[in-house]
PDB file of N, CA and C in Angstrom:
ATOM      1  N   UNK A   1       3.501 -19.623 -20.949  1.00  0.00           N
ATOM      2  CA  UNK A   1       3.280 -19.645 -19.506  1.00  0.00           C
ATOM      3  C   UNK A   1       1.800 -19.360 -19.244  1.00  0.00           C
ATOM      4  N   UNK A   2       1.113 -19.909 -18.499  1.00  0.00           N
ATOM      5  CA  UNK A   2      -0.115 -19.872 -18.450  1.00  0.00           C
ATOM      6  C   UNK A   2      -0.631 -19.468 -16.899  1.00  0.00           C
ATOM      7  N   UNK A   3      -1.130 -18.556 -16.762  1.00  0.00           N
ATOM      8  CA  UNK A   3      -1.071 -18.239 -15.149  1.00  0.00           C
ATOM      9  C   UNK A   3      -3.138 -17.802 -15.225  1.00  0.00           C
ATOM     10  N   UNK A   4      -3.115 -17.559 -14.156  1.00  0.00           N
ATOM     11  CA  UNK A   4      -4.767 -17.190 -13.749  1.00  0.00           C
ATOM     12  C   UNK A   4      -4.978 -15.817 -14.185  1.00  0.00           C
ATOM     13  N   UNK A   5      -6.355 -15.478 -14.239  1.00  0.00           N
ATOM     14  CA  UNK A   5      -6.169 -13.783 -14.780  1.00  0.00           C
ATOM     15  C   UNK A   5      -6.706 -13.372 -13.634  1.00  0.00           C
ATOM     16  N   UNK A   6      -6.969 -14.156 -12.601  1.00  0.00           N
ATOM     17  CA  UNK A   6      -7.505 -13.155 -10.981  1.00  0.00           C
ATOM     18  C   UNK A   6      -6.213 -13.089 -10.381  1.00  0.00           C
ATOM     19  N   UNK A   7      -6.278 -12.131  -9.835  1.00  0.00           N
ATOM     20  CA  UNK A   7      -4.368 -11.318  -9.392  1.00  0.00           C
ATOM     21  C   UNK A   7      -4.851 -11.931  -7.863  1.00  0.00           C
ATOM     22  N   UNK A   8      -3.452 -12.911  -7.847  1.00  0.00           N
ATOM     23  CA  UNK A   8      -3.312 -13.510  -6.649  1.00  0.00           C
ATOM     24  C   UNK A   8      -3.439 -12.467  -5.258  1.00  0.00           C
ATOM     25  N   UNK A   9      -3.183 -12.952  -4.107  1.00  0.00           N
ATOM     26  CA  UNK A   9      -3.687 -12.287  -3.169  1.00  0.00           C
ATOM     27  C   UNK A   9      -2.583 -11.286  -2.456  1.00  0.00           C
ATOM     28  N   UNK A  10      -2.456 -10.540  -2.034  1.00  0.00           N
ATOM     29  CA  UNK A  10      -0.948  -9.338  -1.823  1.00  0.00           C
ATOM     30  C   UNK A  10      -0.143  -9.385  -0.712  1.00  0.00           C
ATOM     31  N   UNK A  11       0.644  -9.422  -0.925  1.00  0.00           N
ATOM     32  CA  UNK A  11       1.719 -10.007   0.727  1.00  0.00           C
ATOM     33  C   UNK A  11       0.876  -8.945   1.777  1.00  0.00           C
ATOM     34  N   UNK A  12       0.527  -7.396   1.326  1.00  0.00           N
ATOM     35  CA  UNK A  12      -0.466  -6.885   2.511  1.00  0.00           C
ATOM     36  C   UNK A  12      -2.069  -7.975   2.881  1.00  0.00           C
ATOM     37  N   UNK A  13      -2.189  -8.120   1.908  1.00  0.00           N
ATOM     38  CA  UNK A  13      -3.655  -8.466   2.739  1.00  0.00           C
ATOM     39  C   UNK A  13      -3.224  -9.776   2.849  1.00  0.00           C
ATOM     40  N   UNK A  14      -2.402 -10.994   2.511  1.00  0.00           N
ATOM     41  CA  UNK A  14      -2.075 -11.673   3.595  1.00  0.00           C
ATOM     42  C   UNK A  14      -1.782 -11.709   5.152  1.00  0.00           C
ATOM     43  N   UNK A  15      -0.629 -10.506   4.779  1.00  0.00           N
ATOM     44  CA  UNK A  15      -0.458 -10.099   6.351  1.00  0.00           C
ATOM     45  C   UNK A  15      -1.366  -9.427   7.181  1.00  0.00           C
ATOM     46  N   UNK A  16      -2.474  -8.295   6.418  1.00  0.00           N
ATOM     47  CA  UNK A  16      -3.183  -7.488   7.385  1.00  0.00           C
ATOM     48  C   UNK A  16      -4.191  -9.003   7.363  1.00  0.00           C
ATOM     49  N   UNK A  17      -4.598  -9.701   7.234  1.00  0.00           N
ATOM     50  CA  UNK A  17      -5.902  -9.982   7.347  1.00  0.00           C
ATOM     51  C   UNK A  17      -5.928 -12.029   7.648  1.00  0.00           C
ATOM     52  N   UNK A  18      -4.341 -12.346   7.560  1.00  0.00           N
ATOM     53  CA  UNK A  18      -4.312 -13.523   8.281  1.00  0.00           C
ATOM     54  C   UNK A  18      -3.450 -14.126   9.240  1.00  0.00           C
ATOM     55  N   UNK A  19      -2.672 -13.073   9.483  1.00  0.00           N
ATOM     56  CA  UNK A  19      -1.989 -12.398  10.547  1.00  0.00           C
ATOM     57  C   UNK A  19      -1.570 -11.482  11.605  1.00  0.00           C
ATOM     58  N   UNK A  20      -2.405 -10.332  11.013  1.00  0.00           N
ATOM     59  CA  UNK A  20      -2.366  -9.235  12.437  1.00  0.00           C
ATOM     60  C   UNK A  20      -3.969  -9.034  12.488  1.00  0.00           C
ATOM     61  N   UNK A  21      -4.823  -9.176  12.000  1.00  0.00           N
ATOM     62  CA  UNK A  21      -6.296  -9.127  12.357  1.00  0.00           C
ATOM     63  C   UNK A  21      -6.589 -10.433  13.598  1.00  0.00           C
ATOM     64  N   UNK A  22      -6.570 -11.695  12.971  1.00  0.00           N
ATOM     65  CA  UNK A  22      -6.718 -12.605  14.148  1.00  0.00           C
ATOM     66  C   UNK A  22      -5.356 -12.236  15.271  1.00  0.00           C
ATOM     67  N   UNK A  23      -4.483 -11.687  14.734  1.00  0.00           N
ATOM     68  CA  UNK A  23      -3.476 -12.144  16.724  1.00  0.00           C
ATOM     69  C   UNK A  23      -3.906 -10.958  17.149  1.00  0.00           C
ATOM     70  N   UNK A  24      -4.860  -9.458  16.596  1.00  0.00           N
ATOM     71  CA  UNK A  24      -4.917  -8.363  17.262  1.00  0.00           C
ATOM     72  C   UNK A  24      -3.645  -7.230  17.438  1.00  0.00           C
ATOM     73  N   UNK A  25      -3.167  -7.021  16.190  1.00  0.00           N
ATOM     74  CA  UNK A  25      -1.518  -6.941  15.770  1.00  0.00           C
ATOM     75  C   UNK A  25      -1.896  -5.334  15.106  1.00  0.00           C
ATOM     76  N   UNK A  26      -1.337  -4.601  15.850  1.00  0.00           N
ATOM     77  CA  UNK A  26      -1.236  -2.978  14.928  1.00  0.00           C
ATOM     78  C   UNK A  26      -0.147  -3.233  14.794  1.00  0.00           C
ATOM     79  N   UNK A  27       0.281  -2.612  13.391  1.00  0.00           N
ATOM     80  CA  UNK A  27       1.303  -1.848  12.709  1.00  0.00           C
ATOM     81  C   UNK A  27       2.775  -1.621  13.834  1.00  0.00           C
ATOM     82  N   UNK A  28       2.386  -1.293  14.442  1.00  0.00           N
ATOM     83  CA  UNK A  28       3.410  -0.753  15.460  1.00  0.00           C
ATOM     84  C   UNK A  28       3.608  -1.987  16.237  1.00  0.00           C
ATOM     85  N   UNK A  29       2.546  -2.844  17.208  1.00  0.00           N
ATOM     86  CA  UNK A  29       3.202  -4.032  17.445  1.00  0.00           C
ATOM     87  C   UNK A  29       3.723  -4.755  16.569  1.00  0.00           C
ATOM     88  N   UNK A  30       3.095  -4.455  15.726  1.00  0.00           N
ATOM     89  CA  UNK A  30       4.079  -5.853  15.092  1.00  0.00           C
ATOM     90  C   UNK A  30       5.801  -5.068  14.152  1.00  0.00           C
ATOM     91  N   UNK A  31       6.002  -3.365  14.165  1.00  0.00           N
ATOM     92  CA  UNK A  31       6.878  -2.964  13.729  1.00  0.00           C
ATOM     93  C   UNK A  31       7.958  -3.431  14.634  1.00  0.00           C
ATOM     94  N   UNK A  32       7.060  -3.157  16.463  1.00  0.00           N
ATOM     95  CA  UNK A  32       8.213  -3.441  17.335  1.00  0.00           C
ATOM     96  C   UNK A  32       8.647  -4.808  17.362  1.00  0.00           C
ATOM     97  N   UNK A  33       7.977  -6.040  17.220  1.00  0.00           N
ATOM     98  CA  UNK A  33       8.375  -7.602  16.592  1.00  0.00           C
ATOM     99  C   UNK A  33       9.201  -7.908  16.214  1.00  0.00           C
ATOM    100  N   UNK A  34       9.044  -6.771  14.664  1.00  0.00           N
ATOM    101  CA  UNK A  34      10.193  -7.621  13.586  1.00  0.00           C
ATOM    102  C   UNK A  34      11.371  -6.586  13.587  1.00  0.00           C
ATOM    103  N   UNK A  35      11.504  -5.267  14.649  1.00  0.00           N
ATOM    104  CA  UNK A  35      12.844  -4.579  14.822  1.00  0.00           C
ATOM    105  C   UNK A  35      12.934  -3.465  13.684  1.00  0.00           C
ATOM    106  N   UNK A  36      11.673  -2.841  13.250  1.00  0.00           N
ATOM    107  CA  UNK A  36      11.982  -2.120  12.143  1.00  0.00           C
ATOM    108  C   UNK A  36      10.732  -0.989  12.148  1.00  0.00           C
ATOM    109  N   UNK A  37      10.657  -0.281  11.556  1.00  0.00           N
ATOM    110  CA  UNK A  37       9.730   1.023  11.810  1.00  0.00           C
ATOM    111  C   UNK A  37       8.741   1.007  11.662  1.00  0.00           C
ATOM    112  N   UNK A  38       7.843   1.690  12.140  1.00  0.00           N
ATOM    113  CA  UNK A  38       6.252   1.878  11.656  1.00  0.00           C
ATOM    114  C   UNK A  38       6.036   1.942  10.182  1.00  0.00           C
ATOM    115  N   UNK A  39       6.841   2.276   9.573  1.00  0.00           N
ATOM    116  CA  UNK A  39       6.571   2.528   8.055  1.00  0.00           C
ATOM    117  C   UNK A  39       6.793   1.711   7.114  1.00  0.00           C
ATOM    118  N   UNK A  40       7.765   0.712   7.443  1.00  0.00           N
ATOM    119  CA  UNK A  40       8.027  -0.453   6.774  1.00  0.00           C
ATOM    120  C   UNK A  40       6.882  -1.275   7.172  1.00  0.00           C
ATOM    121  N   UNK A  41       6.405  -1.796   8.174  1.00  0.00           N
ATOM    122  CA  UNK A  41       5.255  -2.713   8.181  1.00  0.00           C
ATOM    123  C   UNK A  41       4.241  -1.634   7.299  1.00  0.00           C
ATOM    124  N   UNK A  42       3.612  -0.527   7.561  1.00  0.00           N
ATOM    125  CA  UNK A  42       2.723   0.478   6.835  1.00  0.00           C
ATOM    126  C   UNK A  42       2.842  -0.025   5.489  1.00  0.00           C
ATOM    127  N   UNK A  43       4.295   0.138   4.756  1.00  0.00           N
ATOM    128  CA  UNK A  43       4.213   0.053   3.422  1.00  0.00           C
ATOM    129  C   UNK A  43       3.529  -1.778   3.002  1.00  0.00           C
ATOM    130  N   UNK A  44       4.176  -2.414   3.702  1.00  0.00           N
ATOM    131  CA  UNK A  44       4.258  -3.948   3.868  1.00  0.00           C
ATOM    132  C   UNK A  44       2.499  -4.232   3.642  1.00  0.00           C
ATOM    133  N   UNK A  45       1.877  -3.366   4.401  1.00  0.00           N
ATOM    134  CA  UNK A  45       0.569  -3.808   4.607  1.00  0.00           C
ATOM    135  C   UNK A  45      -0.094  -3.016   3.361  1.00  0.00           C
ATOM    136  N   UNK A  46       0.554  -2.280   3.107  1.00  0.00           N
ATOM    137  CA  UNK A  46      -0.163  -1.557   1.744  1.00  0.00           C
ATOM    138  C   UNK A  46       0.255  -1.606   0.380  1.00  0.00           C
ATOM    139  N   UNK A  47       1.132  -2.428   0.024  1.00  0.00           N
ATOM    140  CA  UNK A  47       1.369  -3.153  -0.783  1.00  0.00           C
ATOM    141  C   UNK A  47       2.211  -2.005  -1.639  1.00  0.00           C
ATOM    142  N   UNK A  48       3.329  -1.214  -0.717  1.00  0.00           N
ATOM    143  CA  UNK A  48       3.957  -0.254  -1.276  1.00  0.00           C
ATOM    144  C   UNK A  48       5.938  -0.811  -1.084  1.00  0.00           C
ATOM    145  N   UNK A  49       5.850  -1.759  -0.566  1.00  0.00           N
ATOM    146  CA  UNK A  49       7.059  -2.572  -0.270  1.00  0.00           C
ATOM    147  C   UNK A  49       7.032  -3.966  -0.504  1.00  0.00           C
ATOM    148  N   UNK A  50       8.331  -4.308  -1.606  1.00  0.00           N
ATOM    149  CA  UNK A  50       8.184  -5.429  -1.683  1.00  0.00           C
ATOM    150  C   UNK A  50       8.806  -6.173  -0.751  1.00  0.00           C
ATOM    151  N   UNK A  51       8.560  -7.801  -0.192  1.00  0.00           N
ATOM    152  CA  UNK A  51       9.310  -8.493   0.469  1.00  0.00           C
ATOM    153  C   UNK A  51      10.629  -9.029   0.110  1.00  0.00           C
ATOM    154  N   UNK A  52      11.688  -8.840   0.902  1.00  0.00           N
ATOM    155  CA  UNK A  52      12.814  -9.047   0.664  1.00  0.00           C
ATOM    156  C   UNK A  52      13.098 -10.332   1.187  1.00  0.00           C
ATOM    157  N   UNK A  53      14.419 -10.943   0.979  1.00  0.00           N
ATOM    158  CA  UNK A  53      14.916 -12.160   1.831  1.00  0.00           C
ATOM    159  C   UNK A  53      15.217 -11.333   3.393  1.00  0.00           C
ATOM    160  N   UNK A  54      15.810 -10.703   3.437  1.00  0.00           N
ATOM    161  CA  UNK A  54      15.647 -10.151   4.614  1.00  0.00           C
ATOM    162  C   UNK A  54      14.604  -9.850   5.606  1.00  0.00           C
ATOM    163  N   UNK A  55      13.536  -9.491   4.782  1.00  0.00           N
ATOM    164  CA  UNK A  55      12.173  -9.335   5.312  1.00  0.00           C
ATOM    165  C   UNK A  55      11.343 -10.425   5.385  1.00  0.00           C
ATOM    166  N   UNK A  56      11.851 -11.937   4.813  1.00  0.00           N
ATOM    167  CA  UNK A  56      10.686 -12.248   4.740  1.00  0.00           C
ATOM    168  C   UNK A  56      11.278 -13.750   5.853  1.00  0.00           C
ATOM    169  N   UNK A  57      12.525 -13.424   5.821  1.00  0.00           N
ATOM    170  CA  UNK A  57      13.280 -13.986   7.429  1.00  0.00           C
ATOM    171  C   UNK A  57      13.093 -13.595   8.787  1.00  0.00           C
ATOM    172  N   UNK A  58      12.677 -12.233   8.614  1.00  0.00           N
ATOM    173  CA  UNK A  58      12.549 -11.583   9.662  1.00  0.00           C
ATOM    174  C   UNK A  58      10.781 -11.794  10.068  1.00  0.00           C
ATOM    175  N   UNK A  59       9.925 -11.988   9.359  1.00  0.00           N
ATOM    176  CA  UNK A  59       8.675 -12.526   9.362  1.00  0.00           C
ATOM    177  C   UNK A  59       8.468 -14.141   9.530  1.00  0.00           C
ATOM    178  N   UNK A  60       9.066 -14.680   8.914  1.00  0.00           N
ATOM    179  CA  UNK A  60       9.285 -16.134   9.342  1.00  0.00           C
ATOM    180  C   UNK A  60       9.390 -16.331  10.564  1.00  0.00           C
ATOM    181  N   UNK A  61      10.276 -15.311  11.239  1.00  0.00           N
ATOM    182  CA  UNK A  61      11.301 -15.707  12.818  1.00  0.00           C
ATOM    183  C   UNK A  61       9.477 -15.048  13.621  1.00  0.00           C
ATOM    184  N   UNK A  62       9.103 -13.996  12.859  1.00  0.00           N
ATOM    185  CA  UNK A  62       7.864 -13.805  13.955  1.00  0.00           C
ATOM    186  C   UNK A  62       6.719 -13.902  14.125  1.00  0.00           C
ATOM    187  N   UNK A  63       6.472 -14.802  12.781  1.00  0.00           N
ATOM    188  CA  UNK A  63       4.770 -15.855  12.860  1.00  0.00           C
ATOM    189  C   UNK A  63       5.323 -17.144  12.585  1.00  0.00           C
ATOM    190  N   UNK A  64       6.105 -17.235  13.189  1.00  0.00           N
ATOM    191  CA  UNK A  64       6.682 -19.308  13.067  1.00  0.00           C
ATOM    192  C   UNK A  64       6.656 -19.911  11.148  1.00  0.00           C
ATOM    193  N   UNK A  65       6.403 -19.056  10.667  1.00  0.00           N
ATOM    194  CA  UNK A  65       6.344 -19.266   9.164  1.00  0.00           C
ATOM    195  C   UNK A  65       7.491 -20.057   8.893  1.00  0.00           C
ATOM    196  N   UNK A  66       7.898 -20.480   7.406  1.00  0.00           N
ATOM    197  CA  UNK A  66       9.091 -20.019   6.495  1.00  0.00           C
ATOM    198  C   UNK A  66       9.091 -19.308   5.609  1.00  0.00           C
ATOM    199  N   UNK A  67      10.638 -18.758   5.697  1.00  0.00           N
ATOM    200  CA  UNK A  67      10.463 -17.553   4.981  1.00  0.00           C
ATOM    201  C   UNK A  67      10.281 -17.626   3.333  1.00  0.00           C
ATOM    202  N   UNK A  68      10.388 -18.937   3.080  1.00  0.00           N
ATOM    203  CA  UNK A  68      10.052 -19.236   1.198  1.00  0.00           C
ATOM    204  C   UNK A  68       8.080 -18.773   1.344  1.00  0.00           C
ATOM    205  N   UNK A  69       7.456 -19.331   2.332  1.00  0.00           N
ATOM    206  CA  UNK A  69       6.187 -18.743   2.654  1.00  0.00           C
ATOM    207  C   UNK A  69       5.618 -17.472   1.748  1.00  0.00           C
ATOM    208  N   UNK A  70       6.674 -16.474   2.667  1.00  0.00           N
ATOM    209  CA  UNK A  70       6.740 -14.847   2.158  1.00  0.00           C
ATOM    210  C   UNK A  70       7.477 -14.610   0.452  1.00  0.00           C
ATOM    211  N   UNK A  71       8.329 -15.506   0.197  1.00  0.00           N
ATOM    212  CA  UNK A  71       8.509 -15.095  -0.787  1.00  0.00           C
ATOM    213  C   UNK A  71       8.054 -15.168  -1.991  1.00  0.00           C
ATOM    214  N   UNK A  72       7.406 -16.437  -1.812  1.00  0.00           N
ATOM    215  CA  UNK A  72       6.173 -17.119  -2.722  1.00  0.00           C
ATOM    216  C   UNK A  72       5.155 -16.449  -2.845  1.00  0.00           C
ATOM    217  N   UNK A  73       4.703 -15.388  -1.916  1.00  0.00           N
ATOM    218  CA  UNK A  73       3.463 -14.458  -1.783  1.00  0.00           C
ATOM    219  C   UNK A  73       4.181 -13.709  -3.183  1.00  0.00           C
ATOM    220  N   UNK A  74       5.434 -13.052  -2.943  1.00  0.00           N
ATOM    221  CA  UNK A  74       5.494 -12.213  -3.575  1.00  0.00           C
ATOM    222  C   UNK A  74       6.154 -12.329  -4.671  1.00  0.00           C
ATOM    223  N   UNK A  75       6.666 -13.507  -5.213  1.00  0.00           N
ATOM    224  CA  UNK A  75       6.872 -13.770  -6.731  1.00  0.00           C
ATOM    225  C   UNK A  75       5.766 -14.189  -7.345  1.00  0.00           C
ATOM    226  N   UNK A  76       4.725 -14.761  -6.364  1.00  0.00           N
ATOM    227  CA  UNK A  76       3.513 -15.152  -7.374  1.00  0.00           C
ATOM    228  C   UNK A  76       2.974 -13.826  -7.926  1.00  0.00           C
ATOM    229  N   UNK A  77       3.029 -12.855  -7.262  1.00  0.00           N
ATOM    230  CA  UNK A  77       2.515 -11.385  -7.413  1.00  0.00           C
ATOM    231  C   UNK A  77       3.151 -10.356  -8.279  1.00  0.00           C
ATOM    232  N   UNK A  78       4.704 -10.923  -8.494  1.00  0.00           N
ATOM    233  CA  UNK A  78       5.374 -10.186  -9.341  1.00  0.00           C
ATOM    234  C   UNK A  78       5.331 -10.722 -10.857  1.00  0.00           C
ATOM    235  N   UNK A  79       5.476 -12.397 -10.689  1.00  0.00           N
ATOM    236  CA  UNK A  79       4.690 -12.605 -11.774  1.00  0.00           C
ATOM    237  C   UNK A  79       3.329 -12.329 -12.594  1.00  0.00           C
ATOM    238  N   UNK A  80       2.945 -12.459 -11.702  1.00  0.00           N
ATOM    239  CA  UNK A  80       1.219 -11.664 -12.639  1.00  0.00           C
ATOM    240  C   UNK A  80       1.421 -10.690 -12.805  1.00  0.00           C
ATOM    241  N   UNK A  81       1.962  -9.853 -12.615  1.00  0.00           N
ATOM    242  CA  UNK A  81       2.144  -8.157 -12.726  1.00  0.00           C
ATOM    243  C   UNK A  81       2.780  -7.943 -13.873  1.00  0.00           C
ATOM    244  N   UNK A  82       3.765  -9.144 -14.276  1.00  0.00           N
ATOM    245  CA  UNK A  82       4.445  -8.768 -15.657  1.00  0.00           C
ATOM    246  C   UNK A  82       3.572  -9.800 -16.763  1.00  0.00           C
ATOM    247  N   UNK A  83       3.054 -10.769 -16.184  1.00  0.00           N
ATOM    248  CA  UNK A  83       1.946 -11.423 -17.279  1.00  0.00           C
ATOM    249  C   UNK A  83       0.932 -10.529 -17.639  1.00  0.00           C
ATOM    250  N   UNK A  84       0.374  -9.703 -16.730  1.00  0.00           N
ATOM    251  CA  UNK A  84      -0.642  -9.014 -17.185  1.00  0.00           C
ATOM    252  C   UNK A  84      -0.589  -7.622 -16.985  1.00  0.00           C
ATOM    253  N   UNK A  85       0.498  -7.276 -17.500  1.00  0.00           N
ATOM    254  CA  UNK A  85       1.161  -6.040 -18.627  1.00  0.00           C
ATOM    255  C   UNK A  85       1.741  -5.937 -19.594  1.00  0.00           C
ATOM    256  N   UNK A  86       0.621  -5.075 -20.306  1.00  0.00           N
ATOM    257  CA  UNK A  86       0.918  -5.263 -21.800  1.00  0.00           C
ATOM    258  C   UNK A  86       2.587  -5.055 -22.231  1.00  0.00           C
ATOM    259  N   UNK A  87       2.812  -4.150 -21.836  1.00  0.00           N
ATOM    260  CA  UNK A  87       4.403  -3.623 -22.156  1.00  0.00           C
ATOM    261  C   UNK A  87       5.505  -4.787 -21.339  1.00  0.00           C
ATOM    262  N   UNK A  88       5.452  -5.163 -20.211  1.00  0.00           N
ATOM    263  CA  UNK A  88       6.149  -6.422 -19.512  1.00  0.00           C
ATOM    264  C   UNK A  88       5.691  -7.652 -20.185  1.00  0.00           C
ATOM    265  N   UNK A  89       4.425  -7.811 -20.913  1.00  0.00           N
ATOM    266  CA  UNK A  89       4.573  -9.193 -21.493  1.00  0.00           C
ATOM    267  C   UNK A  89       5.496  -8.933 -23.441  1.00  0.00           C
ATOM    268  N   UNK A  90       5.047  -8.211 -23.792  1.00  0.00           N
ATOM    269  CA  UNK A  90       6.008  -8.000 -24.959  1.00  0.00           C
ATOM    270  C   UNK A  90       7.167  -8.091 -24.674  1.00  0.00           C
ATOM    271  N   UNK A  91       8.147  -7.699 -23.508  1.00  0.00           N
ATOM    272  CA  UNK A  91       9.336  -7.165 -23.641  1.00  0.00           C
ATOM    273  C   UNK A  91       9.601  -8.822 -23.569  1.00  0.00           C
ATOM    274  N   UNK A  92       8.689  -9.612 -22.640  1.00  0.00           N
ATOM    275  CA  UNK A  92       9.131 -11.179 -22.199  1.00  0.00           C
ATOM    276  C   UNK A  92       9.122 -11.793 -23.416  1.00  0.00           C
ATOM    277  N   UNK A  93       7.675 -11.473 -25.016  1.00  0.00           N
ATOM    278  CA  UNK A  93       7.416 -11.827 -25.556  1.00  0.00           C
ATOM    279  C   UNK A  93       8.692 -11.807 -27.365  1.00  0.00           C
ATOM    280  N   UNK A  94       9.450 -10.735 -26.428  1.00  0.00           N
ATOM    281  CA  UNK A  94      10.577 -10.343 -27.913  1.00  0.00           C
ATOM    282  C   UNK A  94      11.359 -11.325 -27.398  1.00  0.00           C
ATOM    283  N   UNK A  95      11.277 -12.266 -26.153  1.00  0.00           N
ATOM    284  CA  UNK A  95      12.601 -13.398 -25.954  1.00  0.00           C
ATOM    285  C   UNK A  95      12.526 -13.917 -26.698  1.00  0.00           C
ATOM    286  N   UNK A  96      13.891 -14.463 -27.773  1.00  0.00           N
ATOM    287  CA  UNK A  96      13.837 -15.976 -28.552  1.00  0.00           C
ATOM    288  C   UNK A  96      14.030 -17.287 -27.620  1.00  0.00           C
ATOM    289  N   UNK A  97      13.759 -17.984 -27.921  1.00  0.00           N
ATOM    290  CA  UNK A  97      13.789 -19.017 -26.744  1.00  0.00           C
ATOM    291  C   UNK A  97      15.149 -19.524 -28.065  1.00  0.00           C
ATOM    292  N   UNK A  98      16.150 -20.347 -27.218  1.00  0.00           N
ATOM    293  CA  UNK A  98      17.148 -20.900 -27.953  1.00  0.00           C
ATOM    294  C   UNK A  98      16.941 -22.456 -28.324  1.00  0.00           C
ATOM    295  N   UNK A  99      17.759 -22.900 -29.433  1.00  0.00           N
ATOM    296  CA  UNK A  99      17.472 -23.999 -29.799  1.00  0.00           C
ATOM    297  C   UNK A  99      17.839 -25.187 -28.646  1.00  0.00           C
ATOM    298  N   UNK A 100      16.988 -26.140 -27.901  1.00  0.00           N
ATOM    299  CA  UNK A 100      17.307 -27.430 -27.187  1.00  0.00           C
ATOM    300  C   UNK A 100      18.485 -27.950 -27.566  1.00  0.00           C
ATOM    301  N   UNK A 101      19.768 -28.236 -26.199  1.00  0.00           N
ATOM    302  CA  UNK A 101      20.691 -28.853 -27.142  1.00  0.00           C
ATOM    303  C   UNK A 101      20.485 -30.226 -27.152  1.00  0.00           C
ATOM    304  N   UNK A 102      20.467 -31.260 -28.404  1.00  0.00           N
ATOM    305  CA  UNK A 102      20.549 -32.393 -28.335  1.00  0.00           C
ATOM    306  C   UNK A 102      21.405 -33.364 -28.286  1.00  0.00           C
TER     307      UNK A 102
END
């Protein structure tokens, strides 16, 4: 698998910085938006929560997005995280891959 070694960009600073910077969006407006607490957007923006299908429906419904959008942020991100760790790429690296059936 061959991926980039610059760590893609973080569902927070997507969101803080191409979504609530241009609409003028605190934390709190936009907690009251998507129906959920100050602390969940907080974590969201600080890259202490990952995006869920739930969450990333509920973001879809409130920047006109889709929600594969959000989730793509954050599998591209979970992938690099286990490509470029040493201990997560070994554990991937003890897989046998099985024989093709022909």
């Amino acid at each position: 698998m061959l991926m980039t070694k610059r760590k893609p960009a973080s569902v927070g600073e997507i969101l803080s910085e191409e979504f609530m910077t241009p609409m003028g969006l605190t934390q709190a407006a936009l907690a009251e938006a998507m129906g959920v607490p100050r602390k969940h957007v907080n974590e969201l923006c600080n890259n202490r929560r990952n995006i869920t299908a739930a969450t990333a429906l509920i973001l879809a419904r409130v920047f006109g997005t889709s929600p594969d959008f959000w989730l793509n942020i954050q599998r591209r991100n979970d992938l690099w995280e286990v490509m470029n760790s040493p201990d997560e790429r070994a554990r991937v690296e003890r897989a046998k891959p099985l024989p093709s059936a022909a």
